[in-house]
N, C-alpha and C. Protein backbone atom coordinates (compact mmCIF):
# COMPACT_ATOMS: atom_id res chain seq x y z
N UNK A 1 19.44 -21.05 -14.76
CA UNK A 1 18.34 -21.16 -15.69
C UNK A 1 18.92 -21.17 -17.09
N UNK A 2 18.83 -22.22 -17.50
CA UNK A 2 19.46 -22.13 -18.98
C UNK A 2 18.41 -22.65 -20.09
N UNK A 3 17.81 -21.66 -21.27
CA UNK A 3 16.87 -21.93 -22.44
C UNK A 3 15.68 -22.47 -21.92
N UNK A 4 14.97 -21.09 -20.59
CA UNK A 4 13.74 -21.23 -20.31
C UNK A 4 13.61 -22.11 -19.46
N UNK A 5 14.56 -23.00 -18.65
CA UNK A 5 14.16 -23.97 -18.06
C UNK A 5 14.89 -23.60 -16.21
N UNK A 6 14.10 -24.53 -15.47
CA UNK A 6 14.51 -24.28 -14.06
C UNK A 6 14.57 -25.88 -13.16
N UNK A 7 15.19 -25.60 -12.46
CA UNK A 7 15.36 -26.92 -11.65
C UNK A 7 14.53 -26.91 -10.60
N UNK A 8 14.13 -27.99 -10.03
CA UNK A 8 13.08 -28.13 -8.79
C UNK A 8 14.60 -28.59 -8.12
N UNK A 9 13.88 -27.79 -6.66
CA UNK A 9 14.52 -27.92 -5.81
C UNK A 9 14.47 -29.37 -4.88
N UNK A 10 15.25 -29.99 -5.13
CA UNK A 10 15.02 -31.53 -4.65
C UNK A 10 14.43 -32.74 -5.24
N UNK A 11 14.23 -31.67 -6.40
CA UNK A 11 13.64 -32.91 -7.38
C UNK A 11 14.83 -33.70 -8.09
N UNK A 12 15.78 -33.79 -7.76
CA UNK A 12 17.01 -34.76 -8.83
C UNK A 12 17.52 -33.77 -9.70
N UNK A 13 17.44 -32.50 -9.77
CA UNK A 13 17.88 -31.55 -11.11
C UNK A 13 17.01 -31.98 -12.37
N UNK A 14 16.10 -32.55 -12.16
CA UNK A 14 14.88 -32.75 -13.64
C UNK A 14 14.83 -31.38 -13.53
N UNK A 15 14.64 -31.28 -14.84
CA UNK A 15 14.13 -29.50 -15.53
C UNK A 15 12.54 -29.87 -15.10
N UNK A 16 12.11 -28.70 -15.27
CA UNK A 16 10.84 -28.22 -15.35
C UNK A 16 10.62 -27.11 -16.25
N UNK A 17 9.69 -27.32 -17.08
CA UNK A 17 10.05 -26.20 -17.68
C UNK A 17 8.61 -25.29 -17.85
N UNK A 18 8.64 -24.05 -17.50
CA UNK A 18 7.60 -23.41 -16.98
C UNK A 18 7.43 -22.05 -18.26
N UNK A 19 6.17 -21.68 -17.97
CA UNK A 19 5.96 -20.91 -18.99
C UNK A 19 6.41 -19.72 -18.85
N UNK A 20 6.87 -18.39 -19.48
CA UNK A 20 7.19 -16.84 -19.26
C UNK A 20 6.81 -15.89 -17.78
N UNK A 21 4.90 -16.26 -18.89
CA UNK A 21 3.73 -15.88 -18.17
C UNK A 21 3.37 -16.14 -16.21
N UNK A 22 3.95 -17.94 -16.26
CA UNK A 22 3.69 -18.06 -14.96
C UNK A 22 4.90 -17.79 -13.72
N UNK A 23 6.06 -17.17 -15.02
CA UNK A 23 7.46 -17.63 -14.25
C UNK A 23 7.11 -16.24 -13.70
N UNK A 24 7.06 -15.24 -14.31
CA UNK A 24 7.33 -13.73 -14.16
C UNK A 24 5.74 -12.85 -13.78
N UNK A 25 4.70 -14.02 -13.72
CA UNK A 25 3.40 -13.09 -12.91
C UNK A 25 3.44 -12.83 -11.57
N UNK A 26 3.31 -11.76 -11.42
CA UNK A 26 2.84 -11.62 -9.83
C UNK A 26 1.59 -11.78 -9.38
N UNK A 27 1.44 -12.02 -8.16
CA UNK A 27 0.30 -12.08 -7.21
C UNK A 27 -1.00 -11.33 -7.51
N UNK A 28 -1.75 -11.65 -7.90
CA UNK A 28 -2.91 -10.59 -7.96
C UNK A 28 -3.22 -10.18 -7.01
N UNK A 29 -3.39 -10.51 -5.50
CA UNK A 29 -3.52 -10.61 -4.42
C UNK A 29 -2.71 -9.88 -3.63
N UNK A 30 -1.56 -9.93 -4.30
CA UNK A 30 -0.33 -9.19 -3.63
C UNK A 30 -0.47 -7.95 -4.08
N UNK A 31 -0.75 -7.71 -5.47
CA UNK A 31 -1.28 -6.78 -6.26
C UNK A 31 -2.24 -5.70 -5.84
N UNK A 32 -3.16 -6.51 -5.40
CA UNK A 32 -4.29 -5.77 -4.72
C UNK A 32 -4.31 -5.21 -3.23
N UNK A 33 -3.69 -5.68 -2.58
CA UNK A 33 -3.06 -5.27 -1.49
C UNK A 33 -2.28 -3.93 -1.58
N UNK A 34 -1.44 -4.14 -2.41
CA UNK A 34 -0.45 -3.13 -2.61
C UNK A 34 -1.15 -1.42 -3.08
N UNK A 35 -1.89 -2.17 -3.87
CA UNK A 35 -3.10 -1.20 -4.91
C UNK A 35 -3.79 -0.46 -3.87
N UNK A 36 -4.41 -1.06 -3.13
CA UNK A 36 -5.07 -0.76 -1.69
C UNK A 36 -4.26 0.03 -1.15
N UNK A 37 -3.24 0.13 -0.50
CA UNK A 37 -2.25 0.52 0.53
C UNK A 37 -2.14 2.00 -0.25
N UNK A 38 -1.79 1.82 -1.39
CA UNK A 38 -1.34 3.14 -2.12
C UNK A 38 -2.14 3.92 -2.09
N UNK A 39 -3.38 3.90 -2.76
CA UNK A 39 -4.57 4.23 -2.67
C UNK A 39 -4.92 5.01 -1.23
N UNK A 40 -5.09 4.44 -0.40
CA UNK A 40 -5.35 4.74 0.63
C UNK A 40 -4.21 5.93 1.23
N UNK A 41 -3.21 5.84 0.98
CA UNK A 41 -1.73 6.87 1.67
C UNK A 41 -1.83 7.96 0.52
N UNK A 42 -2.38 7.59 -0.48
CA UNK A 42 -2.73 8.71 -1.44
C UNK A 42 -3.72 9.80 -1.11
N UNK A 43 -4.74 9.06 -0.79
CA UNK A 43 -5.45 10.04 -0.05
C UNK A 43 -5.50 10.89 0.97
N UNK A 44 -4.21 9.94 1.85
CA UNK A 44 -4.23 10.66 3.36
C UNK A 44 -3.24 12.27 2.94
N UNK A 45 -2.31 12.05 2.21
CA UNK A 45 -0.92 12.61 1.65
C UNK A 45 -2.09 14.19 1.16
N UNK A 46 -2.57 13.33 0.20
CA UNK A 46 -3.95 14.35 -0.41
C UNK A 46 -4.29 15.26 0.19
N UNK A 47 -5.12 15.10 1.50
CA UNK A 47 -5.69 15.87 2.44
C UNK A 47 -4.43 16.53 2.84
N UNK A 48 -3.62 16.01 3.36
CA UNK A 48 -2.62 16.85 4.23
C UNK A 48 -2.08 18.05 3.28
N UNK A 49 -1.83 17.55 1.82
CA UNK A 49 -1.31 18.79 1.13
C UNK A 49 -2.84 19.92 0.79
N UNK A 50 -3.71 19.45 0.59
CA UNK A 50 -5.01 20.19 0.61
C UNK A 50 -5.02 21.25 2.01
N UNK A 51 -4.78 20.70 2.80
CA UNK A 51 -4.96 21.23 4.42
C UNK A 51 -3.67 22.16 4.54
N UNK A 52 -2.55 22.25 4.20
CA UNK A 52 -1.52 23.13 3.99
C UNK A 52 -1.16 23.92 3.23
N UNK A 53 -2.54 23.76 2.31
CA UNK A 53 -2.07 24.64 1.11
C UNK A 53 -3.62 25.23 0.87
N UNK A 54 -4.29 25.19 2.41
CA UNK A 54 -5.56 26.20 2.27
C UNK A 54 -6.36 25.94 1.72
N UNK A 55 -6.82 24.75 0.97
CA UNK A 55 -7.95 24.62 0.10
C UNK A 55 -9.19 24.82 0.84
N UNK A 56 -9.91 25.30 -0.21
CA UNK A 56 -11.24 25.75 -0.15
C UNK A 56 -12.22 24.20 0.26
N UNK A 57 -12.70 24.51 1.64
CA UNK A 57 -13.53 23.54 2.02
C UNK A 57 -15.17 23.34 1.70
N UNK A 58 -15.32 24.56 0.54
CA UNK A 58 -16.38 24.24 0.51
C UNK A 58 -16.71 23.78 -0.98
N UNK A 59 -15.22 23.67 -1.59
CA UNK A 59 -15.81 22.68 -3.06
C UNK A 59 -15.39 21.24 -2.25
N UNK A 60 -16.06 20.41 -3.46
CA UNK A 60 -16.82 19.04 -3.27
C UNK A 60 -15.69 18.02 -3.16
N UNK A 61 -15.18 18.68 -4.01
CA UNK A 61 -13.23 17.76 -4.17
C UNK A 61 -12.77 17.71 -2.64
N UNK A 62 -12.44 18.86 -2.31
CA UNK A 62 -11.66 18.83 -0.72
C UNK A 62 -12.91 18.39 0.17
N UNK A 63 -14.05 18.35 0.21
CA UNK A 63 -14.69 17.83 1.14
C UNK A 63 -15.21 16.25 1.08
N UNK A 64 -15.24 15.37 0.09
CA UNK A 64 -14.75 14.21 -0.25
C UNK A 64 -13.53 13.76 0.27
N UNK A 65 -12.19 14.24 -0.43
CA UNK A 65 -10.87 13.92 0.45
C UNK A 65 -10.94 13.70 2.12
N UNK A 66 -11.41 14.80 2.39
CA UNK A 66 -11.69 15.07 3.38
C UNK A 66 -11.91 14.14 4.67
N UNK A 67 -13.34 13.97 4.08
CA UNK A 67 -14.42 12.88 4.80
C UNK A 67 -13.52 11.10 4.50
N UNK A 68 -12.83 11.18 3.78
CA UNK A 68 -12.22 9.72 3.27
C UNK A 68 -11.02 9.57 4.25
N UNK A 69 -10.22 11.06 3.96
CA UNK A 69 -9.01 10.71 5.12
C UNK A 69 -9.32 10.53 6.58
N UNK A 70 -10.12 11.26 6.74
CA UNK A 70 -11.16 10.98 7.82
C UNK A 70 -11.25 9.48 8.72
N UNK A 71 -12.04 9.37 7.82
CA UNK A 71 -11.89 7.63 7.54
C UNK A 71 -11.42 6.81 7.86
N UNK A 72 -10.58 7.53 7.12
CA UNK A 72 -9.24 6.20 6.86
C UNK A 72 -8.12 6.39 8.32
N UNK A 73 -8.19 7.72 8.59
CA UNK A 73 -7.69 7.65 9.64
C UNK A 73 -8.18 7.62 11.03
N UNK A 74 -9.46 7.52 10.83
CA UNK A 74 -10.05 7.17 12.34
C UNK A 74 -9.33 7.16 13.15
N UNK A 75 -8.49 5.59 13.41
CA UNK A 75 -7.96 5.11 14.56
C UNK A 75 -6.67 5.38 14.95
N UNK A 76 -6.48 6.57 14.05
CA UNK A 76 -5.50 7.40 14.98
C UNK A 76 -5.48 8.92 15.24
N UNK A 77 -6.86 9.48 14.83
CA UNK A 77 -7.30 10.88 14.65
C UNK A 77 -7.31 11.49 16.28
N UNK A 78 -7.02 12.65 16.04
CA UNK A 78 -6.29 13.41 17.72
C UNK A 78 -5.45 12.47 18.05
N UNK A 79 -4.45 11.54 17.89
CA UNK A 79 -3.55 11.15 18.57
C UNK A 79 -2.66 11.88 19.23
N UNK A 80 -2.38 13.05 18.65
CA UNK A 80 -1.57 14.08 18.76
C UNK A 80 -2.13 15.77 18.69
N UNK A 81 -1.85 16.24 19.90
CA UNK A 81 -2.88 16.84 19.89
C UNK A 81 -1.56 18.38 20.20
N UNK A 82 -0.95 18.92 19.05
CA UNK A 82 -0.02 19.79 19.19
C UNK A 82 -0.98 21.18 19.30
N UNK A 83 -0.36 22.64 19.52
CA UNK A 83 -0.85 23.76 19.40
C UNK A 83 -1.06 23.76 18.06
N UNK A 84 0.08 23.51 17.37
CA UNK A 84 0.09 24.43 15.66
C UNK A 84 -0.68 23.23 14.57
N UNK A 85 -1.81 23.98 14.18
CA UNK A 85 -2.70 23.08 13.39
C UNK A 85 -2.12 22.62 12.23
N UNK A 86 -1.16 22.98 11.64
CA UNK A 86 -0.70 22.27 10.35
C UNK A 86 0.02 20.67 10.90
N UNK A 87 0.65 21.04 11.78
CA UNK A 87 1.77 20.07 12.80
C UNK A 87 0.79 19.21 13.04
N UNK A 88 -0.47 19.03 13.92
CA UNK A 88 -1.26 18.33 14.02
C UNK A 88 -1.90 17.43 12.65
N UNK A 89 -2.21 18.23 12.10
CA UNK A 89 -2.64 17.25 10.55
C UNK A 89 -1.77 16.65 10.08
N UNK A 90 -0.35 16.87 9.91
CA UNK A 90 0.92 16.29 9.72
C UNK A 90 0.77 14.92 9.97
N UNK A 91 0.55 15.24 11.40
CA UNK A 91 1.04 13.80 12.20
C UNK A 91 -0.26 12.76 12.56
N UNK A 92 -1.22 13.61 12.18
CA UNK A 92 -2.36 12.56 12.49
C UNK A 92 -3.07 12.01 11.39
N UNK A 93 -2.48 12.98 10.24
CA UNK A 93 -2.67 12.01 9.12
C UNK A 93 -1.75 10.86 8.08
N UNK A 94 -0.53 12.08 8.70
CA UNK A 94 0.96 11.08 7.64
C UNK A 94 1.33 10.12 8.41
N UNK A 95 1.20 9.84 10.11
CA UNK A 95 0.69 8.39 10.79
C UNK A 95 0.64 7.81 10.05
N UNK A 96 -0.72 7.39 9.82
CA UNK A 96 -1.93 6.54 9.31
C UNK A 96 -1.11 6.31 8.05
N UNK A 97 -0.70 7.14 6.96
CA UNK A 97 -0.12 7.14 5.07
C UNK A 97 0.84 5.88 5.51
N UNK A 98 1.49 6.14 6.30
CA UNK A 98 2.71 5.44 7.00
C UNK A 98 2.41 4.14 7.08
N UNK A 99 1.68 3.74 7.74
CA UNK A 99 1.24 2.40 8.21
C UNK A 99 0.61 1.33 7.41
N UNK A 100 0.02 2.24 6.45
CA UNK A 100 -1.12 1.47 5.42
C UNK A 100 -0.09 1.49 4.69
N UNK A 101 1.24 1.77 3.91
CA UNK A 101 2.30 1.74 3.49
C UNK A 101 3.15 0.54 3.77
N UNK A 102 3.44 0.60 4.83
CA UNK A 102 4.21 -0.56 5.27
C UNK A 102 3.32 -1.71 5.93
N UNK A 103 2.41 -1.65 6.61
CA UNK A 103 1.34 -3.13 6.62
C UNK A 103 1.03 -3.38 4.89
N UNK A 104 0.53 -2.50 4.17
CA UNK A 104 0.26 -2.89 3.24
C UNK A 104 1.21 -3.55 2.29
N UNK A 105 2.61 -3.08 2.03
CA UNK A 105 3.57 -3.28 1.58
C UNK A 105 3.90 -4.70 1.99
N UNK A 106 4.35 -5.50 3.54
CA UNK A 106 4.41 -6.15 4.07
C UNK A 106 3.60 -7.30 3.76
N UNK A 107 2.43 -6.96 3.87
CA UNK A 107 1.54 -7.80 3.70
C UNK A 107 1.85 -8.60 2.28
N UNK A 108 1.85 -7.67 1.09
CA UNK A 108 2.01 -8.08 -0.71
C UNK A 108 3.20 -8.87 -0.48
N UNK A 109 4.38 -8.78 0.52
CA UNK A 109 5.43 -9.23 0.12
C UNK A 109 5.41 -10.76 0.80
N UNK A 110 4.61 -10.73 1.86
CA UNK A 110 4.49 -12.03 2.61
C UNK A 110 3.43 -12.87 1.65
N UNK A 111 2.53 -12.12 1.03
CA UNK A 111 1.57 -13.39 0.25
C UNK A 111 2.28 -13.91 -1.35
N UNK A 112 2.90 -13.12 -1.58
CA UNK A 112 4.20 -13.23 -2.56
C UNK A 112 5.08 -14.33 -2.08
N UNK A 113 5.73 -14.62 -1.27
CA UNK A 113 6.62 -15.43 -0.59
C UNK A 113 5.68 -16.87 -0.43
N UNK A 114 4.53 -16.81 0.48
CA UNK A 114 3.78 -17.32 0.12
C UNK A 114 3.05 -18.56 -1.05
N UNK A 115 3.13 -17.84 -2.28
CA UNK A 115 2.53 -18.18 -3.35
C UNK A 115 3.84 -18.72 -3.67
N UNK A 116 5.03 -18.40 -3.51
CA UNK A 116 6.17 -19.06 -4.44
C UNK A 116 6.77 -20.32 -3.74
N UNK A 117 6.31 -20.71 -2.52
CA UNK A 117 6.59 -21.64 -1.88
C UNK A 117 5.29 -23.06 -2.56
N UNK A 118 3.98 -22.68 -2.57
CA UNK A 118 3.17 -23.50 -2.75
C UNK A 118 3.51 -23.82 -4.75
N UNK A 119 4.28 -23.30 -5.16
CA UNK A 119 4.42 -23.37 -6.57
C UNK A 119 5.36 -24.85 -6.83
């Protein structure tokens, strides 16, 4: 890349010369995905440190979290069904943080790849 400019690939080495803005934006899409994913493992992470560190279930904060990690972890809630209740929330919620992490992650990086091919 020399003074802002880039070569197309197969185009004869003609420059192209592209703007800052479009060279160096990312995906909004990818963006939002990602935004999502975090979001979501934030919350699960949330509860689990709420749940280990005793919070009071009957303010509105931990029972919100709560009902969300909930949620969010549905489809893998009792997966694991240990004696020791902290161990259990561990794993049936930091699962789920896990997954929406890396699908989500995965996902931003494939529509990223994506977008730079159709460019």
């Amino acid at each position: 890349m020399v003074g802002g400019e880039l070569f197309r690939a197969g185009g004869g080495g003609y420059p192209c010369v592209m703007s800052r803005r479009h060279r160096y934006a990312s995906s909004h899409a990818a963006t939002a995905v990602t935004v999502v994913a975090d979001v979501t493992a934030v919350i699960l992470g949330l509860w689990i440190a709420m749940y280990l560190l005793d919070a009071n279930r009957a303010n509105d904060l931990v029972h919100f979290v709560q009902g969300a990690a909930r949620w969010l972890a549905g489809w893998s809630y009792n997966l694991f069904t240990f004696d020791a209740d902290w161990l259990r929330t561990l794993l049936n919620y930091g699962l789920p943080a896990i997954v929406y992490l890396f699908v989500g992650h995965a996902l931003a990086a494939r529509i990223r790849r994506i977008e730079r091919v159709e460019r």
